[in-house]
C-alpha atoms as a PDB file:
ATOM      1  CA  UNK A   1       8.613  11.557  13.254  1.00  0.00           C
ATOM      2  CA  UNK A   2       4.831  11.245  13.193  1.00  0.00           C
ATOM      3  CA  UNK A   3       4.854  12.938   9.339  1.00  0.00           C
ATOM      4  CA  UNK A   4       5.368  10.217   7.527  1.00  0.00           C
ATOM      5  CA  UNK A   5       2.796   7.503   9.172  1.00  0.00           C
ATOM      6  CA  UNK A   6       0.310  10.288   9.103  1.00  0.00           C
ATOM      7  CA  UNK A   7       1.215  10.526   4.984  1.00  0.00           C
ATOM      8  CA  UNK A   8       0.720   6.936   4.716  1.00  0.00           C
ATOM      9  CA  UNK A   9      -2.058   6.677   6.423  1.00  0.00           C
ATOM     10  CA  UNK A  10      -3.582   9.554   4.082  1.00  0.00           C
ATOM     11  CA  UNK A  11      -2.271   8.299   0.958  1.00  0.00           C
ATOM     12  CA  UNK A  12      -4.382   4.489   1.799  1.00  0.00           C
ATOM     13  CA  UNK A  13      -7.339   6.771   2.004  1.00  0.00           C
ATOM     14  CA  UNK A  14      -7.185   8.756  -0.868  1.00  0.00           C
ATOM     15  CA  UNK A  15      -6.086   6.158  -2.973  1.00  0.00           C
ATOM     16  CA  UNK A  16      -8.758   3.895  -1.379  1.00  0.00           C
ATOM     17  CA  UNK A  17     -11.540   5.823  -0.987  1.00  0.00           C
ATOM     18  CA  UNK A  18     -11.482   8.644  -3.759  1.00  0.00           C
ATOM     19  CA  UNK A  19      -9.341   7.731  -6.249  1.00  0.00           C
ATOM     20  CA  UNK A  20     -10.133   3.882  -7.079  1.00  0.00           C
ATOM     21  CA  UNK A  21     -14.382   4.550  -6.793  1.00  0.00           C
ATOM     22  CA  UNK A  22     -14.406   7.545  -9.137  1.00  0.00           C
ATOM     23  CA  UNK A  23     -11.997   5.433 -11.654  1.00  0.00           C
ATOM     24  CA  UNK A  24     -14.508   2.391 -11.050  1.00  0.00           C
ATOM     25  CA  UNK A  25     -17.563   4.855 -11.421  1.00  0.00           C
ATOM     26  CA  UNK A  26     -16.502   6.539 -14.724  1.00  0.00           C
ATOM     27  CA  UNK A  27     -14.220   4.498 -16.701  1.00  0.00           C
ATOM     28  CA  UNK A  28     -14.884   1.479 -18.833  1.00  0.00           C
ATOM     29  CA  UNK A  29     -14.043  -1.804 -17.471  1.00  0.00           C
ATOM     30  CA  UNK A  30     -11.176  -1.717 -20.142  1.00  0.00           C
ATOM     31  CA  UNK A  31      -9.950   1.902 -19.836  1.00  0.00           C
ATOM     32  CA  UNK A  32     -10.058   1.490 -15.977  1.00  0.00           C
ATOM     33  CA  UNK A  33      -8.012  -2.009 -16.011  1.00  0.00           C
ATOM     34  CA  UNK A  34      -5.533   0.245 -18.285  1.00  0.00           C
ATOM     35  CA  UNK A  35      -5.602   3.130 -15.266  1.00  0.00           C
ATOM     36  CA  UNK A  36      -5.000   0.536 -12.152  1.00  0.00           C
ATOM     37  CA  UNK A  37      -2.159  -1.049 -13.600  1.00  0.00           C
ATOM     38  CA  UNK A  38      -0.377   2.372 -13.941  1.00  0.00           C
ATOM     39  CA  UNK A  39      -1.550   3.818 -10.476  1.00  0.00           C
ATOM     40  CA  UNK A  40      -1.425   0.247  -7.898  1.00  0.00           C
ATOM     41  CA  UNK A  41       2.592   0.223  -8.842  1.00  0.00           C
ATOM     42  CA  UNK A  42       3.176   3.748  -7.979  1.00  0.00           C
ATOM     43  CA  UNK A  43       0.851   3.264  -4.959  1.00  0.00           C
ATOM     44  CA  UNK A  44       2.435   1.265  -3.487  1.00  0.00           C
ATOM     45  CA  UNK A  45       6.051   2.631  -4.557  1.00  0.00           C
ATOM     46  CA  UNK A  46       5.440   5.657  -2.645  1.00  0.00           C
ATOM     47  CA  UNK A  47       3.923   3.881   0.266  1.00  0.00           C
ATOM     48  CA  UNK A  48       7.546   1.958   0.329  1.00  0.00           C
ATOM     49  CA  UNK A  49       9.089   5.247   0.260  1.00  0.00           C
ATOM     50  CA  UNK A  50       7.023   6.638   3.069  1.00  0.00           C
ATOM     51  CA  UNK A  51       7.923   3.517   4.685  1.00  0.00           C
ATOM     52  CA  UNK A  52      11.351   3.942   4.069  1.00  0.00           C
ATOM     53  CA  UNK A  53      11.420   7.773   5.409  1.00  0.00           C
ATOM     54  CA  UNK A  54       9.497   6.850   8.434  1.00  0.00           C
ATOM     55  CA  UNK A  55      11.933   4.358   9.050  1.00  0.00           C
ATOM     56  CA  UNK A  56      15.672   6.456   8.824  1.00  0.00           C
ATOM     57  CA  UNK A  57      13.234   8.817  11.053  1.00  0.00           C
ATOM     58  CA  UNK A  58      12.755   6.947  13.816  1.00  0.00           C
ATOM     59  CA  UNK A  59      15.970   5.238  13.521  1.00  0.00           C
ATOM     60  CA  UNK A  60      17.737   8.754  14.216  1.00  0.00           C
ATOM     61  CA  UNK A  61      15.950   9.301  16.471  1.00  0.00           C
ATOM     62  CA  UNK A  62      16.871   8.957  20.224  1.00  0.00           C
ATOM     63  CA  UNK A  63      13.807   8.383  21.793  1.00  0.00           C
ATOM     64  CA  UNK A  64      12.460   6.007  19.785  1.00  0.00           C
ATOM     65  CA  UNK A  65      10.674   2.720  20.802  1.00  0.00           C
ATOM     66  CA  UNK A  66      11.586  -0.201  18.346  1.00  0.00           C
ATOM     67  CA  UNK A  67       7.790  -0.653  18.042  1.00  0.00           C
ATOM     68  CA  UNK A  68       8.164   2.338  15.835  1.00  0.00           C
ATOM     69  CA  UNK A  69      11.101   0.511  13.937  1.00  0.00           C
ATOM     70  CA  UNK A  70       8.750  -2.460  13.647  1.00  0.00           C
ATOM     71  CA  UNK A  71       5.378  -0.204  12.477  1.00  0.00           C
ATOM     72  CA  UNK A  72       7.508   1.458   9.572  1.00  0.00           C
ATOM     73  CA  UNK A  73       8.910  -1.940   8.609  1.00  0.00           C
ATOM     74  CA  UNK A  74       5.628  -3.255   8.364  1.00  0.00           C
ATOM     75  CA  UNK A  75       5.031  -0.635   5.540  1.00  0.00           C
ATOM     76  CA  UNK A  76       8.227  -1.020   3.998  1.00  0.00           C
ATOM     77  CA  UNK A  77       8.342  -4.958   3.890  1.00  0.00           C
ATOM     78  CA  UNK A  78       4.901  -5.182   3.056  1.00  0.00           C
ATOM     79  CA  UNK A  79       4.351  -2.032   0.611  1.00  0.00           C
ATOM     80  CA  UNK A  80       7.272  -4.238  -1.797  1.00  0.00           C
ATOM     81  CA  UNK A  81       5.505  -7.672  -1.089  1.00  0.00           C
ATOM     82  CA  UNK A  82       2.514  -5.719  -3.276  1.00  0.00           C
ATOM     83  CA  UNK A  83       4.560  -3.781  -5.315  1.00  0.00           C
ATOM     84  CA  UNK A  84       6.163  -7.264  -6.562  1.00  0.00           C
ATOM     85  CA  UNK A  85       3.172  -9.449  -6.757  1.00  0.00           C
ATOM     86  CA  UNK A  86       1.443  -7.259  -9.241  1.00  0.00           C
ATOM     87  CA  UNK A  87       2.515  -8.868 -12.485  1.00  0.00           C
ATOM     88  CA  UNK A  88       1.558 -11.919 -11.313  1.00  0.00           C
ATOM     89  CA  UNK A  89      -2.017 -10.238 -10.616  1.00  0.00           C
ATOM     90  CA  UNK A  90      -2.166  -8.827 -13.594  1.00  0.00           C
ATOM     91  CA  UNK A  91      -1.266 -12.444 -15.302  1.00  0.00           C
ATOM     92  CA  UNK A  92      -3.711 -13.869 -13.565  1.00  0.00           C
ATOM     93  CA  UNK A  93      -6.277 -11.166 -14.771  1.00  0.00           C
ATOM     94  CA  UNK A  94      -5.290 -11.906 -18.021  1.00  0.00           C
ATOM     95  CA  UNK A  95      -5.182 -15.350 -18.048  1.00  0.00           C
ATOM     96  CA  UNK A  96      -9.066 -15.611 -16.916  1.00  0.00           C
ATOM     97  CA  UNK A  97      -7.427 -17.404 -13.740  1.00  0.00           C
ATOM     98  CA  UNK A  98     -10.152 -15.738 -11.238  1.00  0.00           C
ATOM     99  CA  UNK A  99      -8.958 -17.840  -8.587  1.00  0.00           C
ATOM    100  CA  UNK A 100      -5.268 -16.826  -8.531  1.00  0.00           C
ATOM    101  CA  UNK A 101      -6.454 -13.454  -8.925  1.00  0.00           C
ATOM    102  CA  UNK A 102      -8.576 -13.651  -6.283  1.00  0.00           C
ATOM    103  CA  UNK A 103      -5.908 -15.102  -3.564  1.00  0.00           C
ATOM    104  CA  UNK A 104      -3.327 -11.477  -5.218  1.00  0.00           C
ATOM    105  CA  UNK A 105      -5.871  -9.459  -4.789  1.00  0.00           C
ATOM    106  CA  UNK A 106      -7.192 -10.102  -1.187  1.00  0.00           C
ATOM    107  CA  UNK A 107      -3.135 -10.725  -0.498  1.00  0.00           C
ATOM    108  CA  UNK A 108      -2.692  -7.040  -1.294  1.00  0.00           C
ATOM    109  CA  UNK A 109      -5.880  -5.640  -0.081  1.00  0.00           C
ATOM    110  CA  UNK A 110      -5.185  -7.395   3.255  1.00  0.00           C
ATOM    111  CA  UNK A 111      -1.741  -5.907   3.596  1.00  0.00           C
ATOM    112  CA  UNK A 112      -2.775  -2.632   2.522  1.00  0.00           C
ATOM    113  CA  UNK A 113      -5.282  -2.986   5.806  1.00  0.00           C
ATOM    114  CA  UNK A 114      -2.043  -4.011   7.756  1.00  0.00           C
ATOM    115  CA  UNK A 115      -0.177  -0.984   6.740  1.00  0.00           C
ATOM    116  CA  UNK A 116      -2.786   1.367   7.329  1.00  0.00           C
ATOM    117  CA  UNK A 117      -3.484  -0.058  11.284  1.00  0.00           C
ATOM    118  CA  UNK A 118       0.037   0.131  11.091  1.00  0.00           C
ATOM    119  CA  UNK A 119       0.554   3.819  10.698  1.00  0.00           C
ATOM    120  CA  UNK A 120      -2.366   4.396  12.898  1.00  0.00           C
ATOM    121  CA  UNK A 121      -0.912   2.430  15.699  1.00  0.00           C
ATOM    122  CA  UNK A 122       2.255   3.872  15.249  1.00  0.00           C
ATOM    123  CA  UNK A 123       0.919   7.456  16.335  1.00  0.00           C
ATOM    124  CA  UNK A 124      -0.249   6.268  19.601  1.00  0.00           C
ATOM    125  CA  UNK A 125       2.098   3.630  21.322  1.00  0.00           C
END
């Protein structure tokens, strides 16, 4: 049951702290725009389908708190909140509307936080 928190937690960290510097580091501004918008999606589709896993796990399972149902909800509900805001970041991007942008972007970064104390709390209540 504690898989699939522990995979979410370690898939915020790659993707966080490896994957998005090295892209930022050695792509162009233009080639690395190109590389987020196919990675964030499938981010944060597999951190919906963690979610969901984690989920159907602790629901089967009999001793379960429903903090646990609550924790993996958290991931799932807010995992699709970012998944389905992106084109509207990515309009906003292209539009030159920095403000908009700016209120996606720390929407998503912020919930990416959430999920990640999320899964970490979820190992040890």
């Amino acid at each position: 049951m504690d898989y699939f928190p522990g995979m979410a937690v370690g898939l915020i960290l790659m993707q966080t702290a490896i994957v998005a510097p090295i892209l930022f580091r050695t792509l162009d501004l233009e080639s690395f725009g190109r590389s987020i918008r196919e990675i964030w999606p499938k981010f944060f589709l597999a951190l919906g389908a963690i979610g969901v896993l984690s989920l159907i796990s602790v629901y089967l399972d009999q001793g379960s708190d429903d903090i646990h149902l609550v924790l993996s909800g958290i991931t799932v509900s807010l995992s699709l909140m970012c998944y389905l805001i992106i084109p509207a970041t990515n309009r906003a991007t292209d539009s030159g509307n920095h403000g908009r942008f700016n209120i996606l972007h720390k929407l998503s970064v912020y919930s990416t936080l959430a999920i990640l104390v999320s899964n970490i709390a979820f190992i040890f209540v």
